[in-house]
Protein backbone atom coordinates (compact mmCIF):
# COMPACT_ATOMS: atom_id res chain seq x y z
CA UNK A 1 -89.47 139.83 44.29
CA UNK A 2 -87.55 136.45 44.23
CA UNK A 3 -88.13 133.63 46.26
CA UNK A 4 -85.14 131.53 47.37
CA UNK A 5 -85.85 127.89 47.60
CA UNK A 6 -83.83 126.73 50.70
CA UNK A 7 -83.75 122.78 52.20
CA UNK A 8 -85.58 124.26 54.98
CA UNK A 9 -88.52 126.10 53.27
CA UNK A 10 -88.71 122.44 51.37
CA UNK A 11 -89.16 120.13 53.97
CA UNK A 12 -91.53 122.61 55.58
CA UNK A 13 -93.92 122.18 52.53
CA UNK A 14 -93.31 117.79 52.21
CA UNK A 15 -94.34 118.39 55.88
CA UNK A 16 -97.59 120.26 54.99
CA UNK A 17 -98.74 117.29 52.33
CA UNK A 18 -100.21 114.32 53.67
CA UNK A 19 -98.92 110.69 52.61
CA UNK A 20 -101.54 110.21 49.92
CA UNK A 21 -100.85 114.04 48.37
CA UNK A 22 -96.77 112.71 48.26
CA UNK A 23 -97.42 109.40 46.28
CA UNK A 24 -99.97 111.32 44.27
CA UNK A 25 -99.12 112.34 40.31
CA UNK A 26 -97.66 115.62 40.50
CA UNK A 27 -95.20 116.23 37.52
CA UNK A 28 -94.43 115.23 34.02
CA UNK A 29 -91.60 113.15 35.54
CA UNK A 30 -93.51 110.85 37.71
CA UNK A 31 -95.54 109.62 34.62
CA UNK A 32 -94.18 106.19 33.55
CA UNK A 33 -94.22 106.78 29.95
CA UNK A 34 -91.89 109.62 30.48
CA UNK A 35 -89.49 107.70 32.75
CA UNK A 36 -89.26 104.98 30.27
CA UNK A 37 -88.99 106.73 27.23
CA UNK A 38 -86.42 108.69 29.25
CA UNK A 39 -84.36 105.55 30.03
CA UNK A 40 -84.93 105.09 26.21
CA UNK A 41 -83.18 108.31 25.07
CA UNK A 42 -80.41 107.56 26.90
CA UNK A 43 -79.88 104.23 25.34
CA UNK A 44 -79.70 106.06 21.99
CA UNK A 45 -77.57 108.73 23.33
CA UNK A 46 -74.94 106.26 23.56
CA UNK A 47 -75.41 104.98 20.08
CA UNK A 48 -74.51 108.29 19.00
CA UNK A 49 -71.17 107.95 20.73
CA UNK A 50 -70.51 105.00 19.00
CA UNK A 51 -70.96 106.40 14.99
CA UNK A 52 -68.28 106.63 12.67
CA UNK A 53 -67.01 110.45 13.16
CA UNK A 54 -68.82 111.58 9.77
CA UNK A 55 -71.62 110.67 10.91
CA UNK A 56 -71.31 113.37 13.73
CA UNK A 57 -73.28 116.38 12.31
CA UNK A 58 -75.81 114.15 10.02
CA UNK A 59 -77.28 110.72 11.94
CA UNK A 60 -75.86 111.18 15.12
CA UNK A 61 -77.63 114.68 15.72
CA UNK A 62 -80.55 113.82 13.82
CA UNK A 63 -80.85 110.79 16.23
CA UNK A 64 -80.00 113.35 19.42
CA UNK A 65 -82.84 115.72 18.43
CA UNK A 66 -85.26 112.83 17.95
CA UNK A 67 -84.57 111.71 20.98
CA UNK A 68 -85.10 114.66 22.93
CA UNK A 69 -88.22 115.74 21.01
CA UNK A 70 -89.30 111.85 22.20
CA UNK A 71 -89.24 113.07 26.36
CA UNK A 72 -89.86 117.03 25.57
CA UNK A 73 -92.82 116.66 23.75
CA UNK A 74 -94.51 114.16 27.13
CA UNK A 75 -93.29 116.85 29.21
CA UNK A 76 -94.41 120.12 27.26
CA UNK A 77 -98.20 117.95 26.28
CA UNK A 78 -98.22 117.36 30.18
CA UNK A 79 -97.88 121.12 30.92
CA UNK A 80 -100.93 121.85 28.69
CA UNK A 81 -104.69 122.27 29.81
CA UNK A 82 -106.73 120.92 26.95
CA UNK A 83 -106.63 117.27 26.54
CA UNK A 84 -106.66 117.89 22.87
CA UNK A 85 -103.57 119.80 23.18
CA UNK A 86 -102.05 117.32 25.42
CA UNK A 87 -102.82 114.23 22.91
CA UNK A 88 -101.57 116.53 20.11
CA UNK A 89 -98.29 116.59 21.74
CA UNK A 90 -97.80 112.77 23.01
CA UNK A 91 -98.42 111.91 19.26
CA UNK A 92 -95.76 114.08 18.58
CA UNK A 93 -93.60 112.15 20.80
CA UNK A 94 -94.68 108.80 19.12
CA UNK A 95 -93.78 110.46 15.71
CA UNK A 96 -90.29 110.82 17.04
CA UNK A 97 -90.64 107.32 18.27
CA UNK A 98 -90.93 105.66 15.60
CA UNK A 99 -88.36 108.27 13.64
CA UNK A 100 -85.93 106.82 16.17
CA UNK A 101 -86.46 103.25 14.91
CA UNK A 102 -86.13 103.88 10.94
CA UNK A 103 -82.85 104.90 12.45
CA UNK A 104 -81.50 102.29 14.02
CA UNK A 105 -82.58 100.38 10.89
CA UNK A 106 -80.25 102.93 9.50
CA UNK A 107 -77.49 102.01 11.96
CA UNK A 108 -77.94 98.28 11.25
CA UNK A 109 -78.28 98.80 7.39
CA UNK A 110 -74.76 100.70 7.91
CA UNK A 111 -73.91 98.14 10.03
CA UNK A 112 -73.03 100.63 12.40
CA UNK A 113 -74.74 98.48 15.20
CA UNK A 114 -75.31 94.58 15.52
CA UNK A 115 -78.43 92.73 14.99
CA UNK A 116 -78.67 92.20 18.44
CA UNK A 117 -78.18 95.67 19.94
CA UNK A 118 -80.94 96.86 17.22
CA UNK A 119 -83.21 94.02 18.66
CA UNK A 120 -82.60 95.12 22.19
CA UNK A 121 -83.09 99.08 21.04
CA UNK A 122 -86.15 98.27 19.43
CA UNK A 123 -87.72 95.96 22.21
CA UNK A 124 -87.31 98.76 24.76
CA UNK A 125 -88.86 101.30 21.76
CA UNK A 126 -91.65 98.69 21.76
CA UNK A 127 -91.90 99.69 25.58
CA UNK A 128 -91.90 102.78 25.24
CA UNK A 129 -94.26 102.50 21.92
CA UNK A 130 -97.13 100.48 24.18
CA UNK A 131 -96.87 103.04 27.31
CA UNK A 132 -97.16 106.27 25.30
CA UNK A 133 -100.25 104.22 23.22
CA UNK A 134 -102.08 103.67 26.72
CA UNK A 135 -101.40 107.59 28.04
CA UNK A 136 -103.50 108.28 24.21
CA UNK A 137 -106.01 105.91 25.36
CA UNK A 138 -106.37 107.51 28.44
CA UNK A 139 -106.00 111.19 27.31
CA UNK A 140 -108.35 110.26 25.18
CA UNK A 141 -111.09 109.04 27.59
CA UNK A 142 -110.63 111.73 29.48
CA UNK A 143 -111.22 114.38 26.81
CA UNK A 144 -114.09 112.29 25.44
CA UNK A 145 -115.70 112.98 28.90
CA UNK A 146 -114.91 117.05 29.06
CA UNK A 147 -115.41 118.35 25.37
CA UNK A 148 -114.19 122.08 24.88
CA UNK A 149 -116.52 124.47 23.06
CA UNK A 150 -114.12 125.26 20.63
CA UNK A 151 -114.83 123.55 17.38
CA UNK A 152 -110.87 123.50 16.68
CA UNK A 153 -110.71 121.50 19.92
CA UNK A 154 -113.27 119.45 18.91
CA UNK A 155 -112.25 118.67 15.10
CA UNK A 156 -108.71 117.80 16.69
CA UNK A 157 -110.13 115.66 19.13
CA UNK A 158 -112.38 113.57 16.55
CA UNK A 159 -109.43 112.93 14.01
CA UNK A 160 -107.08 111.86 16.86
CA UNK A 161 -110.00 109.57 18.01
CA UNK A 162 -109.78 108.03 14.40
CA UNK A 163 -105.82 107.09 14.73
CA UNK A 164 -104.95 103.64 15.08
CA UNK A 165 -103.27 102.67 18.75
């Protein structure tokens, strides 16, 4: 059985939710770390465009598949039940973070990119860096107030509450 999504059978469900239940969090894409950090990857999309041609199938797709892990890995820890699991992930995403800025110091060391478009690159990955650092803290709190029985919950939860912000 498939269900066909139509404009109509749409607006009959907005109808259905109340004003409060529309500007209420619903998906991975309302959360503000994940719109940033999507407005991010974009910005270092187009530095890929802009390498030398043999840099193609080395730094250019290394940089591509750091940024996408940067916004997959919000959305995919945001689809997850355990807060554990969903911290696990959002570090993940600040991993590739901070992978993204060795290589624009890569890009500037090649001089592939000015001073001053590295500065700008790495003041919005500063942005991005302090947003996904406040979704830990509050993952965090949160899973500090539910604890899982699982001890592997648990042991993941206690190192990631060790981690500097």
């Amino acid at each position: 059985m498939s269900y066909k999504v139509t404009k109509e059978s749409t607006s009959k469900r907005e109808l259905g939710r109340s004003e409060k239940d529309k500007s209420a969090f619903q998906t991975f894409e309302d959360l503000e770390v994940y719109q940033v950090a999507r407005e991010f990857r974009k910005a270092i999309y187009a530095v890929t465009h802009s390498l030398p041609e043999f840099e193609k199938y080395d730094l250019a797709s290394q940089i591509r598949r750091a940024a996408v892990s940067l916004t997959n890995n919000i959305a995919e820890g945001h689809g997850r039940f355990h807060y554990p699991d969903q911290i696990r992930f959002i570090l993940h995403s600040r991993g590739s973070l901070e992978e993204l800025v060795d290589d624009l110091n890569v890009c500037l060391d090649e001089n592939y990119l000015s001073n001053g478009d590295v500065a700008k690159l790495k003041e919005q990955a500063l942005d991005v860096l302090n947003l996904i650092n406040g979704y830990l803290r509050y993952l965090r709190d949160r899973s500090s107030s539910v604890r899982e029985d699982d001890e592997l919950d648990g042991a993941i939860v206690d190192t990631i509450d060790d981690l500097p912000l």
